[in-house]
Protein backbone atom coordinates (compact mmCIF):
# COMPACT_ATOMS: atom_id res chain seq x y z
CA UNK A 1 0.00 0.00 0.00
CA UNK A 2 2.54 2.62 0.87
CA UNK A 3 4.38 1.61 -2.26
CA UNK A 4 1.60 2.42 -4.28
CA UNK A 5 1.06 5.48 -2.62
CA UNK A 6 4.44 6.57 -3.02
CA UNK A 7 3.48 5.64 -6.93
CA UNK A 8 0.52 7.98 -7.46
CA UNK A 9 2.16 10.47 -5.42
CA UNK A 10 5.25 10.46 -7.82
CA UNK A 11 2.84 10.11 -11.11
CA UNK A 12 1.34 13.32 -10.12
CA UNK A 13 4.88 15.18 -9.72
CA UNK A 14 5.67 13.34 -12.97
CA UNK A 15 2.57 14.77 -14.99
CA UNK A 16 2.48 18.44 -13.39
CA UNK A 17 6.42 18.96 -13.72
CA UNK A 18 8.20 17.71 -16.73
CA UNK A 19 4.41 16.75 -18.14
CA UNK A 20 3.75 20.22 -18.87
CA UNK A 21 6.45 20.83 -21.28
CA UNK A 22 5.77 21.61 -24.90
CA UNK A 23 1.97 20.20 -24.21
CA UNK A 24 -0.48 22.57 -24.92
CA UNK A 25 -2.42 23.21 -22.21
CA UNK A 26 -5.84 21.75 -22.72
CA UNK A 27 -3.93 18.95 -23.25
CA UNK A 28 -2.04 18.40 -20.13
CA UNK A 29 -4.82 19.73 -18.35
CA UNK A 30 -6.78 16.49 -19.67
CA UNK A 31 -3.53 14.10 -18.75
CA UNK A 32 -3.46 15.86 -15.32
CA UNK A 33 -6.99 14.82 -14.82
CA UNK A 34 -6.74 11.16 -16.33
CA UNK A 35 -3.53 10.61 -14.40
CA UNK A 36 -5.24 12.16 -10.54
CA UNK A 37 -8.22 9.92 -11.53
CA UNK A 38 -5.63 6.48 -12.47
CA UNK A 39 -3.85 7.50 -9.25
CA UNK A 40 -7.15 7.55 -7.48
CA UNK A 41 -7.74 4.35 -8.68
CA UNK A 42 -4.55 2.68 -8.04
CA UNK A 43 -5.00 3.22 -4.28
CA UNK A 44 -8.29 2.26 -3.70
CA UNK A 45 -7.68 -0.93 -5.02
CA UNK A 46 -3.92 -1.55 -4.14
CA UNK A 47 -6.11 -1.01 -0.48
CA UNK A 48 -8.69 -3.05 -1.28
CA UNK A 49 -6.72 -6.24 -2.35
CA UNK A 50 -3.81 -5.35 0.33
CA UNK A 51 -6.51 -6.66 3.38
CA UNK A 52 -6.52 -5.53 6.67
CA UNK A 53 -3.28 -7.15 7.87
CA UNK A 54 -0.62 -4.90 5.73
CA UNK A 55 -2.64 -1.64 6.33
CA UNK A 56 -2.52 -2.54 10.06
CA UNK A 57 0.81 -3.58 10.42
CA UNK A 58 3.61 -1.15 11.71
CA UNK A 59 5.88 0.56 9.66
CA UNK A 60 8.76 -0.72 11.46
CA UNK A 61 8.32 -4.27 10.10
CA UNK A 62 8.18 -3.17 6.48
CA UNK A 63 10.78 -1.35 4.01
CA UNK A 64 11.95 1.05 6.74
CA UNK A 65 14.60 -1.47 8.03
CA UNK A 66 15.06 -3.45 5.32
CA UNK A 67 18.98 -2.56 4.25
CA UNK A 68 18.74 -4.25 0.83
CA UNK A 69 16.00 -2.04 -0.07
CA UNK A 70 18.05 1.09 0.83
CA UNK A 71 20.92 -0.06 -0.96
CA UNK A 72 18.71 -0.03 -3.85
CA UNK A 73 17.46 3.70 -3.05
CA UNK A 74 21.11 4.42 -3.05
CA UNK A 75 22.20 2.78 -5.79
CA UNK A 76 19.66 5.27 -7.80
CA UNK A 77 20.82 8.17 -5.41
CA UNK A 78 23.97 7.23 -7.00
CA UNK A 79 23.25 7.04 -10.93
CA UNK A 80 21.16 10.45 -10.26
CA UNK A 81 24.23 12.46 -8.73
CA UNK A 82 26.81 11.13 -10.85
CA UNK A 83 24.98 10.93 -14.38
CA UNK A 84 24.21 14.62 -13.74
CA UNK A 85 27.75 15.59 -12.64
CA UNK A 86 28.38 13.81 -15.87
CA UNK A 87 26.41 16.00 -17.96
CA UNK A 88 26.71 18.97 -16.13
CA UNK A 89 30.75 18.56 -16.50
CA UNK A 90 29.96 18.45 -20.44
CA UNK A 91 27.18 21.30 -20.64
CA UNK A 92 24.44 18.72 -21.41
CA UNK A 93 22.03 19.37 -18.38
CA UNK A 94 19.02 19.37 -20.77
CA UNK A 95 19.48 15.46 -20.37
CA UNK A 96 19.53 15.14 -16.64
CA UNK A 97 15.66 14.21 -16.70
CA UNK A 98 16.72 11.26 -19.08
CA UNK A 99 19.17 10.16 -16.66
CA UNK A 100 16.67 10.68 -13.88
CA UNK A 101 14.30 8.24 -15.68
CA UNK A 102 16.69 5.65 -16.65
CA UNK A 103 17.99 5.73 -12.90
CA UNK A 104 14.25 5.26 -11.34
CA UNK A 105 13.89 2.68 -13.65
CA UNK A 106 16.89 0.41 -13.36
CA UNK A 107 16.57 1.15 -9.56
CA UNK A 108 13.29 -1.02 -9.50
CA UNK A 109 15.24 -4.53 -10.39
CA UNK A 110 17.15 -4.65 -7.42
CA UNK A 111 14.38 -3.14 -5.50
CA UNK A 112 12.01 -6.01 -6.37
CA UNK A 113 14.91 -8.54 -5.13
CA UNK A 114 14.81 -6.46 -2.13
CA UNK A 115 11.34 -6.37 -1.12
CA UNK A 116 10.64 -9.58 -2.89
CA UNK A 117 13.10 -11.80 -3.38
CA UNK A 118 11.82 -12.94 -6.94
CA UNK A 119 10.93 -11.59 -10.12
CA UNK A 120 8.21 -8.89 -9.65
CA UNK A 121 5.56 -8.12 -12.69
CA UNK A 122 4.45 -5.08 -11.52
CA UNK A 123 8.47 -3.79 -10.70
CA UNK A 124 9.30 -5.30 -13.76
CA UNK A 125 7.22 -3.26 -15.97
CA UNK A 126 7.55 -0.03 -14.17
CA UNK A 127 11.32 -0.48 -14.21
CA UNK A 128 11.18 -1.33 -18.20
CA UNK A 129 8.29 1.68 -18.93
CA UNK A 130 10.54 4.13 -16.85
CA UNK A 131 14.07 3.10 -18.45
CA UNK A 132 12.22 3.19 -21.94
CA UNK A 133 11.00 7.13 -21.63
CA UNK A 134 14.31 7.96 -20.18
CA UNK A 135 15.70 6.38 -23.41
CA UNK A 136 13.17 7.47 -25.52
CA UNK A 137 13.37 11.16 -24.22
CA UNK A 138 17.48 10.71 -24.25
CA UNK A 139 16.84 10.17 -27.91
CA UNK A 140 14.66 12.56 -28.69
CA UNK A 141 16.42 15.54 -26.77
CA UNK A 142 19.81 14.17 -28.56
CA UNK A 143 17.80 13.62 -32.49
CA UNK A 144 16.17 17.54 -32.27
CA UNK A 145 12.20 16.42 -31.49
CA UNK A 146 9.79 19.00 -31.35
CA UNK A 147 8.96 20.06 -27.65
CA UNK A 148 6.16 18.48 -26.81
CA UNK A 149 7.67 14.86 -27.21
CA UNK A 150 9.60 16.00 -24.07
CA UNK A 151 6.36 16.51 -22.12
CA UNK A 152 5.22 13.41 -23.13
CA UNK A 153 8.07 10.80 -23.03
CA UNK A 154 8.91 12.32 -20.24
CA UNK A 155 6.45 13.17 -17.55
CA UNK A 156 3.07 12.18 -19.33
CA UNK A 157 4.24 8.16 -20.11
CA UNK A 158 5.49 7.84 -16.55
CA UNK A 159 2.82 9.15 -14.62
CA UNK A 160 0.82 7.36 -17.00
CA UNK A 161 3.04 4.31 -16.27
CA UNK A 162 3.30 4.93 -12.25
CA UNK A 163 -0.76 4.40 -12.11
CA UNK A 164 -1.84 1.87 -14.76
CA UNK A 165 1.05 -0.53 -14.25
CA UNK A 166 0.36 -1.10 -10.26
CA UNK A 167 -3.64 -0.94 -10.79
CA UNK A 168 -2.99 -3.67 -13.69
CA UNK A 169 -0.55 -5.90 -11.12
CA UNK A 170 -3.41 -5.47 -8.12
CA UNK A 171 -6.23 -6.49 -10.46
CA UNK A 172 -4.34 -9.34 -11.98
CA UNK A 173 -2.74 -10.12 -8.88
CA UNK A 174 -4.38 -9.35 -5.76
CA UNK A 175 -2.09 -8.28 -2.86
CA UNK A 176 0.57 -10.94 -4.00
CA UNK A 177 2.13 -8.63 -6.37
CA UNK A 178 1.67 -5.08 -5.62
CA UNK A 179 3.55 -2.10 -4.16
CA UNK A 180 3.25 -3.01 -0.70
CA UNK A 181 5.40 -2.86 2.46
CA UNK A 182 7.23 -5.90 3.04
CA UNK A 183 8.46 -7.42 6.00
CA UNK A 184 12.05 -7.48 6.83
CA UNK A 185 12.20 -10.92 7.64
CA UNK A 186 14.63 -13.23 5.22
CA UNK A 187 12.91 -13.90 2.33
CA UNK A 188 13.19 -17.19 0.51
CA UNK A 189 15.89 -17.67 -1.84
């Protein structure tokens, strides 16, 4: 549950910030609303399918101690700082959002292992989606696209992808699968 929270929470920041640019406003006025209404939905039924038990559990037994997990939020601390050193060092900061998205994204395959300890659909996915627009908008800053391919690669597709891709993994998959806090007892290997 707080996962997905911290998923609809980050669509929205996606789709108001780097969403906005080069869309005309009607526009990203309409993906603002889609994307508030997918977060919406997200939660209610990452809450609905998560039970009783996780919402009622402590947040001491879930990610907050769990040092693989935070070794994953590092490792994307990491890629963040130094890919925009990088670019910064070579006057190429209009990439740094492309480095922020491919970071977030690769950050999610150890983070499943983390929270997990298996191969995680719903991770999965938002790790591939998230790596893909940062990519995609890499490519597009780099090959001249008009502006609003920037708004959409990247902030529109991942908000888009922070909402639908959890509310897909807690239909398909109940509580099993979803953004939810884990326990930091040994997983299974």
């Amino acid at each position: 549950m707080v996962g997905t929270l911290v998923g609809a929470i980050a669509a929205l920041w996606w789709v108001l910030g780097p969403g906005r640019e080069g869309v005309d406003r009607p526009v990203w006025m309409a993906c603002v609303a889609v994307v508030a209404l997918l977060a919406v939905a997200s939660v209610t039924v990452a809450r609905r399918t998560a039970g009783g038990a996780a919402a009622s559990e402590p947040v001491e037994r879930g990610f907050a101690r769990n040092r693989r997990y935070w070794a994953a939020v590092g490792f994307e601390v990491v890629l963040v700082v130094a890919g925009s050193a990088v670019l910064r060092a070579n006057g190429r900061e209009d990439l740094s959002l492309s480095v922020v998205l491919i970071a977030v994204g690769v950050h999610f395959f150890p983070l499943m292992w983390a929270l997990f300890g298996r191969w995680s659909a719903t991770f999965g996915a938002l790790g591939c989606a998230l790596t893909a627009c940062g990519l995609g908008l890499l490519a597009a800053r780099l090959g001249g696209a008009p502006p609003w391919v920037f708004g959409v690669v990247g902030g529109i597709v991942p908000a888009v992808a922070f909402t639908v891709i959890p509310l897909v993994g807690a239909l398909r998959a109940g509580s099993a699968d979803v953004m939810v806090e884990t326990s930091d007892e040994p997983v299974a290997r």
